[in-house]
PDB file of N, CA and C in Angstrom:
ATOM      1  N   UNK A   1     -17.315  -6.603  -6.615  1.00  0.00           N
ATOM      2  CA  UNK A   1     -15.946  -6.161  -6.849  1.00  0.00           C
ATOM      3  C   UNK A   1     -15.038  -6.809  -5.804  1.00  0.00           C
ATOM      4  N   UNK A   2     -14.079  -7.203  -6.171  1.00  0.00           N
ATOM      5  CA  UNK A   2     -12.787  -8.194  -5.500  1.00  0.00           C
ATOM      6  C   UNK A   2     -12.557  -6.929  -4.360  1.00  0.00           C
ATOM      7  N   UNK A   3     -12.305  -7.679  -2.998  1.00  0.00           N
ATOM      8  CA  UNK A   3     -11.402  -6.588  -2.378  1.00  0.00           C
ATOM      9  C   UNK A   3     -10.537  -7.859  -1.272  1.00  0.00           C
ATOM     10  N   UNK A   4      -9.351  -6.873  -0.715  1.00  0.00           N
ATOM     11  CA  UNK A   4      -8.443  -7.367   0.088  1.00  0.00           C
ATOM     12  C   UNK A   4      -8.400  -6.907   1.213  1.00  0.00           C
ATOM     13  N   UNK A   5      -7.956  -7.626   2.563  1.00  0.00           N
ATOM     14  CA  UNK A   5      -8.181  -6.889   3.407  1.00  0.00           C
ATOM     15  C   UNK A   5      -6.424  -7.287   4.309  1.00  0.00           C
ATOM     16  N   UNK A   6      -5.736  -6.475   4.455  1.00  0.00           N
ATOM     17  CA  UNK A   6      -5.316  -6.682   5.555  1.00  0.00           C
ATOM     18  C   UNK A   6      -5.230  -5.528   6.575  1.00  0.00           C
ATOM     19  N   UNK A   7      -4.661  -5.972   7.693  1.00  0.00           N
ATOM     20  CA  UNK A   7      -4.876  -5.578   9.169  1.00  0.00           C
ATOM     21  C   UNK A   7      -3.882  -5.518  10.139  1.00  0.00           C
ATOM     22  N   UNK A   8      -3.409  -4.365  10.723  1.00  0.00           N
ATOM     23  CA  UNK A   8      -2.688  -4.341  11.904  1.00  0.00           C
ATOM     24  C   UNK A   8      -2.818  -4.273  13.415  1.00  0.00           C
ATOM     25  N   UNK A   9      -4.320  -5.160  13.452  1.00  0.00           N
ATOM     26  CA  UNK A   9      -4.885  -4.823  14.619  1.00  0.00           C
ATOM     27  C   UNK A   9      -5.415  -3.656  15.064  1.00  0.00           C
ATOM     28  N   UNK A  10      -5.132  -2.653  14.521  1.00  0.00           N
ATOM     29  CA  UNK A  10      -5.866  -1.373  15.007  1.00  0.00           C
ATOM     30  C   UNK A  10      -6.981  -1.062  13.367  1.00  0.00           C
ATOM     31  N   UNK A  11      -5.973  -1.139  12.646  1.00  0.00           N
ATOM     32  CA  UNK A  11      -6.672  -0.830  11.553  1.00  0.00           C
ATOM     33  C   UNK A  11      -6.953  -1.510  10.464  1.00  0.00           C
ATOM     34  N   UNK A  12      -7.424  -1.976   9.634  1.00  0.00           N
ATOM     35  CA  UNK A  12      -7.769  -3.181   8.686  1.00  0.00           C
ATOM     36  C   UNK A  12      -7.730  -2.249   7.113  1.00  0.00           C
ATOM     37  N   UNK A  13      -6.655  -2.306   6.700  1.00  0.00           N
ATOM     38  CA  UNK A  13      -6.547  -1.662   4.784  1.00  0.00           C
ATOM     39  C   UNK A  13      -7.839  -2.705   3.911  1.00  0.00           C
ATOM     40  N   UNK A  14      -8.060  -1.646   3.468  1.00  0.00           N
ATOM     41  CA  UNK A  14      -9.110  -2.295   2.368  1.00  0.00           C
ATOM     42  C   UNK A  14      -8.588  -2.332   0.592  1.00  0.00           C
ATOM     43  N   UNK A  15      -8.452  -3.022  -0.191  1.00  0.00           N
ATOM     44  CA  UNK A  15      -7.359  -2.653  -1.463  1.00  0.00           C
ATOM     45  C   UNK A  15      -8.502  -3.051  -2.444  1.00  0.00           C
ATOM     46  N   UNK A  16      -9.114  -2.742  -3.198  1.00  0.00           N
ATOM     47  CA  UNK A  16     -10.116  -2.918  -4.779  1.00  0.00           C
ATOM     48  C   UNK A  16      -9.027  -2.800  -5.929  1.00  0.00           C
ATOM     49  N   UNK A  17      -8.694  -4.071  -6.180  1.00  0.00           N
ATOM     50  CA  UNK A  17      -7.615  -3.517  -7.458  1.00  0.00           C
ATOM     51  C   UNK A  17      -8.119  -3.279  -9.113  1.00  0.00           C
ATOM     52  N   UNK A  18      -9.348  -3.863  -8.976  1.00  0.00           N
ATOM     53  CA  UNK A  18      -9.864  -3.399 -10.131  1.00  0.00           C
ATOM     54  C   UNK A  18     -10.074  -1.792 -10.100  1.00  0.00           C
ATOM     55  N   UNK A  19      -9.780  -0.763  -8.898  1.00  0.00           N
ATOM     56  CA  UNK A  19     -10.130   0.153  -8.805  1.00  0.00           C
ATOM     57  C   UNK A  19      -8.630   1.187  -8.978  1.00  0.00           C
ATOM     58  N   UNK A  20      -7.232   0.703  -8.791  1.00  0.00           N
ATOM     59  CA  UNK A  20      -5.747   0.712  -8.604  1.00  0.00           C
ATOM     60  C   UNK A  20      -5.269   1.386 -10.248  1.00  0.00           C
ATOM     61  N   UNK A  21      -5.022   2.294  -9.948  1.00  0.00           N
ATOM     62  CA  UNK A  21      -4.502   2.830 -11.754  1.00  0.00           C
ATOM     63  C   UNK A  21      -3.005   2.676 -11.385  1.00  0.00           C
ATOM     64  N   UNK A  22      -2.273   2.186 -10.494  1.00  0.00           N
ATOM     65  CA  UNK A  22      -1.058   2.002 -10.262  1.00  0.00           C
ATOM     66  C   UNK A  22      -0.060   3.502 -10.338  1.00  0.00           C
ATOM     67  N   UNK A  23      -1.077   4.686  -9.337  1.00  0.00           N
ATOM     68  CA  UNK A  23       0.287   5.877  -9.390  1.00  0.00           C
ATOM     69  C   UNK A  23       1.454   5.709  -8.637  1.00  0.00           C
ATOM     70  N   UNK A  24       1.268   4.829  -7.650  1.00  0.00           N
ATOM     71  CA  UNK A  24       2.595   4.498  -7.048  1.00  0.00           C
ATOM     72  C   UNK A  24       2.378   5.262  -5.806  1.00  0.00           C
ATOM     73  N   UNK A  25       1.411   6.239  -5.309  1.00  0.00           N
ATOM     74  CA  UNK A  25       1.879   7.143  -4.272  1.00  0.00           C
ATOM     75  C   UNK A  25       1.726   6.614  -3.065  1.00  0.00           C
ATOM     76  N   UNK A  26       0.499   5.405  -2.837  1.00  0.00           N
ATOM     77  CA  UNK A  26       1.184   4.121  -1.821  1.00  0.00           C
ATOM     78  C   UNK A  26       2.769   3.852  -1.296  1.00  0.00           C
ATOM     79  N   UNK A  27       3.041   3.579  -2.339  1.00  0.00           N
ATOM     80  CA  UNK A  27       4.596   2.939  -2.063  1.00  0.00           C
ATOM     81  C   UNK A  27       5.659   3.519  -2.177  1.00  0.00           C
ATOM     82  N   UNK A  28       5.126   5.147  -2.835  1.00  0.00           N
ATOM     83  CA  UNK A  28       6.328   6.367  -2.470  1.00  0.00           C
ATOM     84  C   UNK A  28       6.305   6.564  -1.251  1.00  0.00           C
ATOM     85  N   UNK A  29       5.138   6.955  -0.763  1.00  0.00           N
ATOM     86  CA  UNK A  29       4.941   7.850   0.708  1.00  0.00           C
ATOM     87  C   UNK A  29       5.333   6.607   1.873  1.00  0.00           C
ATOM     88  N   UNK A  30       5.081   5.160   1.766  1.00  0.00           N
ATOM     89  CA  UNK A  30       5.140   4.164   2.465  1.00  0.00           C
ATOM     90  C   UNK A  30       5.876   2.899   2.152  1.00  0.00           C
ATOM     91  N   UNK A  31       7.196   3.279   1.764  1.00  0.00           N
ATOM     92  CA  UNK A  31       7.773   1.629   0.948  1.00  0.00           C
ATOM     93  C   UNK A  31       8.003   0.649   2.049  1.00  0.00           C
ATOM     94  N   UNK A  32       8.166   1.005   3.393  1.00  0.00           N
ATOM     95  CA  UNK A  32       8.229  -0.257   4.216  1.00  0.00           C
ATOM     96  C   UNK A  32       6.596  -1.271   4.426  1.00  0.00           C
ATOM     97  N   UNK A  33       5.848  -0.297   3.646  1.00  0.00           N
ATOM     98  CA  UNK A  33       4.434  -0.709   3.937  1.00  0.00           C
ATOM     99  C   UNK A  33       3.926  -1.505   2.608  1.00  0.00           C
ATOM    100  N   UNK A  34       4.213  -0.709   1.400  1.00  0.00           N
ATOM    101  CA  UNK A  34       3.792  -1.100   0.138  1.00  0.00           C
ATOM    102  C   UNK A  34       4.534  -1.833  -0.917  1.00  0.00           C
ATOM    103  N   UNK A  35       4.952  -2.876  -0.960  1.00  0.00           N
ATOM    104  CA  UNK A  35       5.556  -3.711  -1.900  1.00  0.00           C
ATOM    105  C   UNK A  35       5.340  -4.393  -2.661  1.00  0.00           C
ATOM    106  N   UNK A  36       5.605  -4.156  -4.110  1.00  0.00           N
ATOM    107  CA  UNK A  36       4.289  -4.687  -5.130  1.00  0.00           C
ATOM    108  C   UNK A  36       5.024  -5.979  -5.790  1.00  0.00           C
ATOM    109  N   UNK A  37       6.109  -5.926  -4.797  1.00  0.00           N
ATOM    110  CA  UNK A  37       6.824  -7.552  -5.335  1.00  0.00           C
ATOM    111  C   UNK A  37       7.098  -8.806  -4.674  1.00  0.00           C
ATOM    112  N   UNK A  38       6.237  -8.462  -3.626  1.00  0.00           N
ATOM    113  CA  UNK A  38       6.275  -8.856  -1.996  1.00  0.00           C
ATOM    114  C   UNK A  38       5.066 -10.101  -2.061  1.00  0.00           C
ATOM    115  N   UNK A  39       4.540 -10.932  -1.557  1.00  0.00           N
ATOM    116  CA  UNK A  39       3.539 -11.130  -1.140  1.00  0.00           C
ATOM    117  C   UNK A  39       3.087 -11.351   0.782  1.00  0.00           C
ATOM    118  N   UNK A  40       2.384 -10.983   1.597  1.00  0.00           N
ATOM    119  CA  UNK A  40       1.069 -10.316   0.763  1.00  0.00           C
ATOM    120  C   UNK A  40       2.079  -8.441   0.517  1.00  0.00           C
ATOM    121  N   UNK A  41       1.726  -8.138  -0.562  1.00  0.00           N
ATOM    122  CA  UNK A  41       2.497  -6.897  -1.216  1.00  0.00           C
ATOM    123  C   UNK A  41       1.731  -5.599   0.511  1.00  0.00           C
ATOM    124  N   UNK A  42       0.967  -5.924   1.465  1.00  0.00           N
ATOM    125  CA  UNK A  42       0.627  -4.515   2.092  1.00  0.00           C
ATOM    126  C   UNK A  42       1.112  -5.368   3.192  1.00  0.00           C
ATOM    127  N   UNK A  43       1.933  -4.823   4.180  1.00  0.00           N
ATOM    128  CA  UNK A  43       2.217  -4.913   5.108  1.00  0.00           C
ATOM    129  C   UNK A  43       2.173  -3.634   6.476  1.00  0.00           C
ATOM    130  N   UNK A  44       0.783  -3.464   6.941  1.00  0.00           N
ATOM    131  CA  UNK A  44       0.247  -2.559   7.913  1.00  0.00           C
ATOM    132  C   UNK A  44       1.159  -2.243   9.104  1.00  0.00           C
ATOM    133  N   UNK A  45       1.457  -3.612   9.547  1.00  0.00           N
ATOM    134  CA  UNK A  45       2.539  -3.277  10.770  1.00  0.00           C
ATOM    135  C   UNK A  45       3.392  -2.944  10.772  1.00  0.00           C
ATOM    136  N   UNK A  46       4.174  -2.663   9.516  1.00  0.00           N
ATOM    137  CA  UNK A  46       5.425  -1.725   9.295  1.00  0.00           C
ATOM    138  C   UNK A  46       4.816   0.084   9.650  1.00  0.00           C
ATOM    139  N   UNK A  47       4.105   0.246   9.457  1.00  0.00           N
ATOM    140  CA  UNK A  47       3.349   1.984  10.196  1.00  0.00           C
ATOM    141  C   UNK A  47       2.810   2.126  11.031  1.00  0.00           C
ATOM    142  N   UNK A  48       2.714   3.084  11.662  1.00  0.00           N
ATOM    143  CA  UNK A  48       1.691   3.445  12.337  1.00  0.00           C
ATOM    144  C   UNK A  48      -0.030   3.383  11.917  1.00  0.00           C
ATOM    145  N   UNK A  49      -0.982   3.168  12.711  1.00  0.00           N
ATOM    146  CA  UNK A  49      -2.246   3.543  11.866  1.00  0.00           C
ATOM    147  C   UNK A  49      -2.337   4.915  11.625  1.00  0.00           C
ATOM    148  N   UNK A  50      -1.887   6.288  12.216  1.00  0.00           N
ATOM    149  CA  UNK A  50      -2.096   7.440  11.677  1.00  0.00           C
ATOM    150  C   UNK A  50      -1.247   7.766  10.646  1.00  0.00           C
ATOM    151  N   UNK A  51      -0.263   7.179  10.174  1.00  0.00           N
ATOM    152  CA  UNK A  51       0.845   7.007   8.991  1.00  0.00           C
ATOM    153  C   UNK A  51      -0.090   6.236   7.322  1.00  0.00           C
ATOM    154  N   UNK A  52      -0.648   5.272   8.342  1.00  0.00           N
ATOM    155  CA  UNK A  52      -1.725   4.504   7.345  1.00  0.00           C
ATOM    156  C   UNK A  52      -2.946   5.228   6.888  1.00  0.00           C
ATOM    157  N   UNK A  53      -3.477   6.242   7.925  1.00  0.00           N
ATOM    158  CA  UNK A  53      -4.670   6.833   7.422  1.00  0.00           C
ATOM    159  C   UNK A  53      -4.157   8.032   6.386  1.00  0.00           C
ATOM    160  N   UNK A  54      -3.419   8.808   6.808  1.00  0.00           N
ATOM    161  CA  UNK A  54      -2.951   9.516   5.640  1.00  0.00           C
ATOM    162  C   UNK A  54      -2.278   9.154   4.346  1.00  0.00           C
ATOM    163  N   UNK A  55      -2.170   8.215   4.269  1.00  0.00           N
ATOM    164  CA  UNK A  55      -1.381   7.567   3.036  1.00  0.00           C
ATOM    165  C   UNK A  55      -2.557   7.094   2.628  1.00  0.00           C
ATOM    166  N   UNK A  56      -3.697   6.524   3.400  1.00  0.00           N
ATOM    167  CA  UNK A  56      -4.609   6.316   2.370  1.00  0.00           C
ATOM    168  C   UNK A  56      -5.708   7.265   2.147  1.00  0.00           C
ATOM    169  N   UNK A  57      -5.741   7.987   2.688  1.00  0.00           N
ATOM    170  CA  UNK A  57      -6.563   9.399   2.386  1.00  0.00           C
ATOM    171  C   UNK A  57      -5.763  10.178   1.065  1.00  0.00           C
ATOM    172  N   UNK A  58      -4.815  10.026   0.695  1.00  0.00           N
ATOM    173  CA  UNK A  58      -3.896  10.180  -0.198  1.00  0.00           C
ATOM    174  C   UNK A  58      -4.060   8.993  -1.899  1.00  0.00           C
ATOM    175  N   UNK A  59      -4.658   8.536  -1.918  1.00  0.00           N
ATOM    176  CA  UNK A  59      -4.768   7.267  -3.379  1.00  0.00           C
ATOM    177  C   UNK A  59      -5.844   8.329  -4.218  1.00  0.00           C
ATOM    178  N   UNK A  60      -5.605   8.464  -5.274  1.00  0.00           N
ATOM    179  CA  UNK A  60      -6.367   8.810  -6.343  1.00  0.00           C
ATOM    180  C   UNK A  60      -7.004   8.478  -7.061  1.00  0.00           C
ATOM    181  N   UNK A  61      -7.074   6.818  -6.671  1.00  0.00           N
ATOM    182  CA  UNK A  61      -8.306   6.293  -7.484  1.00  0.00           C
ATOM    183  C   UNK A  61      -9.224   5.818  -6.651  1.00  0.00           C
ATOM    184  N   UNK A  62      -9.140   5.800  -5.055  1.00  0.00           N
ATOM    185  CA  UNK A  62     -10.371   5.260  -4.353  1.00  0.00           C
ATOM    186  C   UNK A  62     -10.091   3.793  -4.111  1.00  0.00           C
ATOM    187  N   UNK A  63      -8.615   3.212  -4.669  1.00  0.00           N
ATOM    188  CA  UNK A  63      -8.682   2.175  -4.464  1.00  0.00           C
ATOM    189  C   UNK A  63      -8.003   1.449  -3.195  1.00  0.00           C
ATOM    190  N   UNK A  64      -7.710   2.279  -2.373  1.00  0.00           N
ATOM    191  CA  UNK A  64      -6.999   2.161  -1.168  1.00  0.00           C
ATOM    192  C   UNK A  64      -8.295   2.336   0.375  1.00  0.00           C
ATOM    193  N   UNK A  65      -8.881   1.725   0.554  1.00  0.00           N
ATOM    194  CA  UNK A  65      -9.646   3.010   2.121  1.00  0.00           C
ATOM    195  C   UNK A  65      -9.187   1.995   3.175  1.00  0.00           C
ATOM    196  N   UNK A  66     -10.141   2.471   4.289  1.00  0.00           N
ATOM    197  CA  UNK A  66      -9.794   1.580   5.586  1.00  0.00           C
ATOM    198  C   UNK A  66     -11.047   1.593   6.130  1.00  0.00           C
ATOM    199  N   UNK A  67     -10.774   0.590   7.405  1.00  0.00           N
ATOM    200  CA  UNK A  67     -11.884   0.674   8.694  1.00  0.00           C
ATOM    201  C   UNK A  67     -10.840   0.405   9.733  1.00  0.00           C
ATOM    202  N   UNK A  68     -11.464   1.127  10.878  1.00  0.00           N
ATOM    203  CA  UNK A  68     -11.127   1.017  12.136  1.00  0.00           C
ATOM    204  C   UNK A  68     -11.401  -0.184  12.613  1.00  0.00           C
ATOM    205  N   UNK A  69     -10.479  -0.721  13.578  1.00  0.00           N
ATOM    206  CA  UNK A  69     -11.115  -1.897  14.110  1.00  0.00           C
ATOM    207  C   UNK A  69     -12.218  -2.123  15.388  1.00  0.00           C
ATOM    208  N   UNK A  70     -12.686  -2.705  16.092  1.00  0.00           N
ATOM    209  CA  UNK A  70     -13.386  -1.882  16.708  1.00  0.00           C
ATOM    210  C   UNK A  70     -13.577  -3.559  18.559  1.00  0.00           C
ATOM    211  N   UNK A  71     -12.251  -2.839  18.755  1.00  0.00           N
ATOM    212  CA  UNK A  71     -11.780  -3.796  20.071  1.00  0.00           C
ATOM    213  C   UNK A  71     -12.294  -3.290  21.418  1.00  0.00           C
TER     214      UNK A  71
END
Protein backbone atom coordinates (compact mmCIF):
# COMPACT_ATOMS: atom_id res chain seq x y z
CA UNK A 1 0.00 0.00 0.00
CA UNK A 2 1.31 3.57 -1.22
CA UNK A 3 2.16 5.76 1.73
CA UNK A 4 3.55 9.40 2.19
CA UNK A 5 5.58 10.68 4.55
CA UNK A 6 6.16 14.06 5.60
CA UNK A 7 7.96 15.56 8.60
CA UNK A 8 8.52 18.42 10.91
CA UNK A 9 11.44 17.25 12.51
CA UNK A 10 9.86 16.19 15.58
CA UNK A 11 7.26 14.28 14.01
CA UNK A 12 6.97 12.50 10.60
CA UNK A 13 2.84 12.28 9.22
CA UNK A 14 2.24 9.13 7.63
CA UNK A 15 -0.83 9.58 4.76
CA UNK A 16 -2.25 5.93 2.93
CA UNK A 17 -4.55 7.47 0.47
CA UNK A 18 -5.90 4.48 -0.74
CA UNK A 19 -7.07 4.39 2.87
CA UNK A 20 -8.57 8.55 2.79
CA UNK A 21 -12.54 8.56 2.33
CA UNK A 22 -11.96 12.35 2.09
CA UNK A 23 -14.14 13.61 5.44
CA UNK A 24 -12.27 16.65 5.46
CA UNK A 25 -11.70 16.67 9.32
CA UNK A 26 -7.83 17.02 8.56
CA UNK A 27 -8.28 20.25 6.99
CA UNK A 28 -11.22 21.50 9.16
CA UNK A 29 -9.44 21.11 12.45
CA UNK A 30 -5.93 22.13 10.63
CA UNK A 31 -6.22 24.32 7.34
CA UNK A 32 -2.82 25.94 7.80
CA UNK A 33 -1.62 22.30 7.83
CA UNK A 34 -3.93 20.50 5.31
CA UNK A 35 -4.30 21.71 1.77
CA UNK A 36 -5.66 19.54 -0.77
CA UNK A 37 -4.78 22.08 -3.50
CA UNK A 38 -1.38 22.74 -2.40
CA UNK A 39 1.46 20.60 -3.25
CA UNK A 40 3.07 18.82 -1.09
CA UNK A 41 -0.92 19.28 0.16
CA UNK A 42 0.55 18.40 4.30
CA UNK A 43 2.51 20.90 5.60
CA UNK A 44 3.66 19.77 9.43
CA UNK A 45 5.49 22.91 10.28
CA UNK A 46 2.60 25.04 10.16
CA UNK A 47 1.56 23.10 13.91
CA UNK A 48 2.69 22.11 16.59
CA UNK A 49 3.45 18.24 16.96
CA UNK A 50 0.84 18.03 19.86
CA UNK A 51 -1.70 19.97 17.45
CA UNK A 52 -0.57 17.20 14.88
CA UNK A 53 -1.10 14.27 17.17
CA UNK A 54 -4.57 15.12 17.92
CA UNK A 55 -5.70 15.91 14.58
CA UNK A 56 -4.45 12.74 13.68
CA UNK A 57 -5.78 10.68 16.37
CA UNK A 58 -8.93 12.30 15.01
CA UNK A 59 -9.16 10.67 10.93
CA UNK A 60 -11.79 8.09 10.56
CA UNK A 61 -10.48 6.08 8.19
CA UNK A 62 -6.96 5.22 9.60
CA UNK A 63 -5.62 7.01 6.88
CA UNK A 64 -3.72 9.66 8.63
CA UNK A 65 -1.08 8.15 11.69
CA UNK A 66 2.36 9.24 12.71
CA UNK A 67 5.80 8.33 14.21
CA UNK A 68 7.85 10.13 16.46
CA UNK A 69 11.09 10.99 15.39
CA UNK A 70 13.64 9.68 17.32
CA UNK A 71 16.79 12.42 17.65
Amino acid sequence: MEKKEYSNGEITIIWQPQLCIHAGICAKSLPSVYKSKEKPWITPENASTDELIVQIEMCPSGALSYKKSTN
